[in-house]
N, C-alpha and C. Protein backbone atom coordinates (compact mmCIF):
# COMPACT_ATOMS: atom_id res chain seq x y z
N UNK A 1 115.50 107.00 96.89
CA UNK A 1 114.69 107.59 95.85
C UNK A 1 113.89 106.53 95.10
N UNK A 2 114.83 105.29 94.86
CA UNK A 2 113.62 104.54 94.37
C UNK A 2 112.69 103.74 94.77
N UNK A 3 112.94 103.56 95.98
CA UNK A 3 112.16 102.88 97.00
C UNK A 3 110.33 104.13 96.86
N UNK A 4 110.79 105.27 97.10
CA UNK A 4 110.04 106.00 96.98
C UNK A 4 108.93 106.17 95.83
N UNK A 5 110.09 105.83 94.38
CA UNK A 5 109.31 106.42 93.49
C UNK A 5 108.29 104.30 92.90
N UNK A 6 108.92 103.80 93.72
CA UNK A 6 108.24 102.19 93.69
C UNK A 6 106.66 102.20 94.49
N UNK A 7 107.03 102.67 95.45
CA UNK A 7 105.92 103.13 95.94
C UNK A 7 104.66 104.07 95.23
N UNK A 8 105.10 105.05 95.28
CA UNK A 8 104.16 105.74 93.88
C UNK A 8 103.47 105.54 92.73
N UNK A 9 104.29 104.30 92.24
CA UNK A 9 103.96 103.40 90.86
C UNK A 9 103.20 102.56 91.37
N UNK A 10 103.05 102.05 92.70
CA UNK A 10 102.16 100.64 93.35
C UNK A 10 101.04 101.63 93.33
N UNK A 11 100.56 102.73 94.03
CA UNK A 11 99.84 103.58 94.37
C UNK A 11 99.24 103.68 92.86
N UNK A 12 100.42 104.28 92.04
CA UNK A 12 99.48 104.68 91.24
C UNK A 12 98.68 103.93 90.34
N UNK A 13 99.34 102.66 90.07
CA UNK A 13 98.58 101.55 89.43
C UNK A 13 97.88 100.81 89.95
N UNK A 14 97.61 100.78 91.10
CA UNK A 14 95.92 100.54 92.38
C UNK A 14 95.34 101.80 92.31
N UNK A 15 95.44 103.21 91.79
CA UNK A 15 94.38 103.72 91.37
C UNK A 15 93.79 103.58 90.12
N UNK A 16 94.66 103.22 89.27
CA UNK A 16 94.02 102.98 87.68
C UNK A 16 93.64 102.06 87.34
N UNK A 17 93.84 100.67 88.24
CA UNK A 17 93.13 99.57 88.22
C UNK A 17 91.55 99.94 88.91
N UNK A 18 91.53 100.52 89.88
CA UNK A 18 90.33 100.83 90.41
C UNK A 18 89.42 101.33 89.25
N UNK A 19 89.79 102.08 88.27
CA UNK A 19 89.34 102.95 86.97
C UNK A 19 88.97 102.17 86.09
N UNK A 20 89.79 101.17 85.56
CA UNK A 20 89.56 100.28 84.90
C UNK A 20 88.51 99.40 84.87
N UNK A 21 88.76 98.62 85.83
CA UNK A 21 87.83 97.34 86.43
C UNK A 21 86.19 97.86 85.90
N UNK A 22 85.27 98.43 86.24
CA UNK A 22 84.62 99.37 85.88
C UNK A 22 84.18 99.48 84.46
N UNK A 23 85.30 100.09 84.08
CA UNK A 23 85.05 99.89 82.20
C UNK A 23 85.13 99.03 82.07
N UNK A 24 85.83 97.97 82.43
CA UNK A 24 85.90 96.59 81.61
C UNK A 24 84.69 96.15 81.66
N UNK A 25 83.93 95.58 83.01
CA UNK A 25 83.06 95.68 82.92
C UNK A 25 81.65 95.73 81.82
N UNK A 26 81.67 96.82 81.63
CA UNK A 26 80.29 97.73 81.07
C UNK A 26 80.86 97.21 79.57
N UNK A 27 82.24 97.29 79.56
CA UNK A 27 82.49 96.42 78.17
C UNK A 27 82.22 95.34 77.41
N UNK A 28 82.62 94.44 78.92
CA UNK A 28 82.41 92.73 78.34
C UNK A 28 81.17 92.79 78.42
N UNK A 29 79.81 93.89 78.57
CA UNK A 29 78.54 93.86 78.55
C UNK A 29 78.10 94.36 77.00
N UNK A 30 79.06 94.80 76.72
CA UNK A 30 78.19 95.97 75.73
C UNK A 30 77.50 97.04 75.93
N UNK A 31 77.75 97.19 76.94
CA UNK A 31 77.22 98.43 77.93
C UNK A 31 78.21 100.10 77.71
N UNK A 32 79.09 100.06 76.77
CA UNK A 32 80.20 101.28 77.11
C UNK A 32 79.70 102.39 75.53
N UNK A 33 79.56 103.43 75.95
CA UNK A 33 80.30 104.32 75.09
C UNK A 33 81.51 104.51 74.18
N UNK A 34 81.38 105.23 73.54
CA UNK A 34 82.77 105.12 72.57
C UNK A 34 83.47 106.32 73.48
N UNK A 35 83.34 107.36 74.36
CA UNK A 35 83.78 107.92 74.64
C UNK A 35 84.75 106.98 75.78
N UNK A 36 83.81 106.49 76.32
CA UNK A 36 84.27 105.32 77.83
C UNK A 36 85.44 104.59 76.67
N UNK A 37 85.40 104.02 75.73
CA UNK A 37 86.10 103.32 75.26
C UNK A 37 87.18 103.52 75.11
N UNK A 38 87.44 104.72 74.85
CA UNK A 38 88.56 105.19 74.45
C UNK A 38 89.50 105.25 75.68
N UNK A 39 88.36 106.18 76.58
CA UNK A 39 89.23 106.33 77.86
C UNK A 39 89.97 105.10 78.59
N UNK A 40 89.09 103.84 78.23
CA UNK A 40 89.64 102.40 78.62
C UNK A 40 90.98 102.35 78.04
N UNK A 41 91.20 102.49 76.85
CA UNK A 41 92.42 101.97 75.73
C UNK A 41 93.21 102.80 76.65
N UNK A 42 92.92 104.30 77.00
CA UNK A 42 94.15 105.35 77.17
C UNK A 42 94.44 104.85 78.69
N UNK A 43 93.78 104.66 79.64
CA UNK A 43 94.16 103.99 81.07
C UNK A 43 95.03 102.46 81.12
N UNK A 44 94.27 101.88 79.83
CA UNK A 44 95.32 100.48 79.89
C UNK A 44 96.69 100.65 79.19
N UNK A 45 96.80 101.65 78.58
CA UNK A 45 98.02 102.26 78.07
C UNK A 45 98.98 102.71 79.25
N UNK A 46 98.42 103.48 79.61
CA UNK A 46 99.19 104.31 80.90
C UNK A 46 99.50 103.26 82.12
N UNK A 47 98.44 102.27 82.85
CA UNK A 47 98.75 101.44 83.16
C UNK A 47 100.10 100.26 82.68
N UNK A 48 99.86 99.76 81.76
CA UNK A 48 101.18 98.96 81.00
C UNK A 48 102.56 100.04 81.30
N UNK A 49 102.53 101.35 81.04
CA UNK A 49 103.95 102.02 80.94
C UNK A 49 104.26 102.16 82.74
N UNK A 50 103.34 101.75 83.44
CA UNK A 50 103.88 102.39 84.53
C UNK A 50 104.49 100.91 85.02
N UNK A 51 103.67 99.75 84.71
CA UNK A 51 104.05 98.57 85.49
C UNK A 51 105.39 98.14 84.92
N UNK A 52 105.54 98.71 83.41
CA UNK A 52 107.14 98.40 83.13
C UNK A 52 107.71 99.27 83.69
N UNK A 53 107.69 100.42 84.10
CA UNK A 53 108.50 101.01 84.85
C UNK A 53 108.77 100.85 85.77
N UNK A 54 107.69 99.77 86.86
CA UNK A 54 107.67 99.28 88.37
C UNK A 54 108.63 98.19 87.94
N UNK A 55 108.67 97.47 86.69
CA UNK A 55 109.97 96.09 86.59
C UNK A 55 110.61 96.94 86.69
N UNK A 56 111.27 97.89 85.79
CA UNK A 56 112.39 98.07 85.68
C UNK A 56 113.05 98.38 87.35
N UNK A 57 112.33 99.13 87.54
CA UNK A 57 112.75 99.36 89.11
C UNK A 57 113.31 98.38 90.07
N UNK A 58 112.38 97.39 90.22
CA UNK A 58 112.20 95.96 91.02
C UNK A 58 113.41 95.38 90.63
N UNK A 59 113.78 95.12 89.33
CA UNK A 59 114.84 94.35 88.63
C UNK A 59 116.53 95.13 88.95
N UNK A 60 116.48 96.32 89.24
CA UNK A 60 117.53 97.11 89.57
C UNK A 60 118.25 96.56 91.31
């Protein structure tokens, strides 16, 4: 099961990096919306909780 759910967390945080990269981007330009902005904060949020959840896993 956790092999499984390790997998999922790799997956899913190589899709939200894909998301990211992007905004950052248009950011370090001055190029973003406040709407984009936000959405940045809330993806690097969600990102961070998942990669501690990939330690915790790894470390088990």
């Amino acid at each position: 099961m956790t092999q499984e759910r390790m997998m999922e967390l790799r997956e899913l945080l190589l899709n939200l990096e894909r998301r990211i990269k992007p905004l950052e981007w248009d950011s370090s330009r001055n190029q973003i919306n406040e709407f984009k902005k936000q959405e940045l904060g809330r993806l690097k949020g969600e990102f961070v909780t998942l990669r501690t959840e990939l330690s915790g896993l790894e470390g088990k």
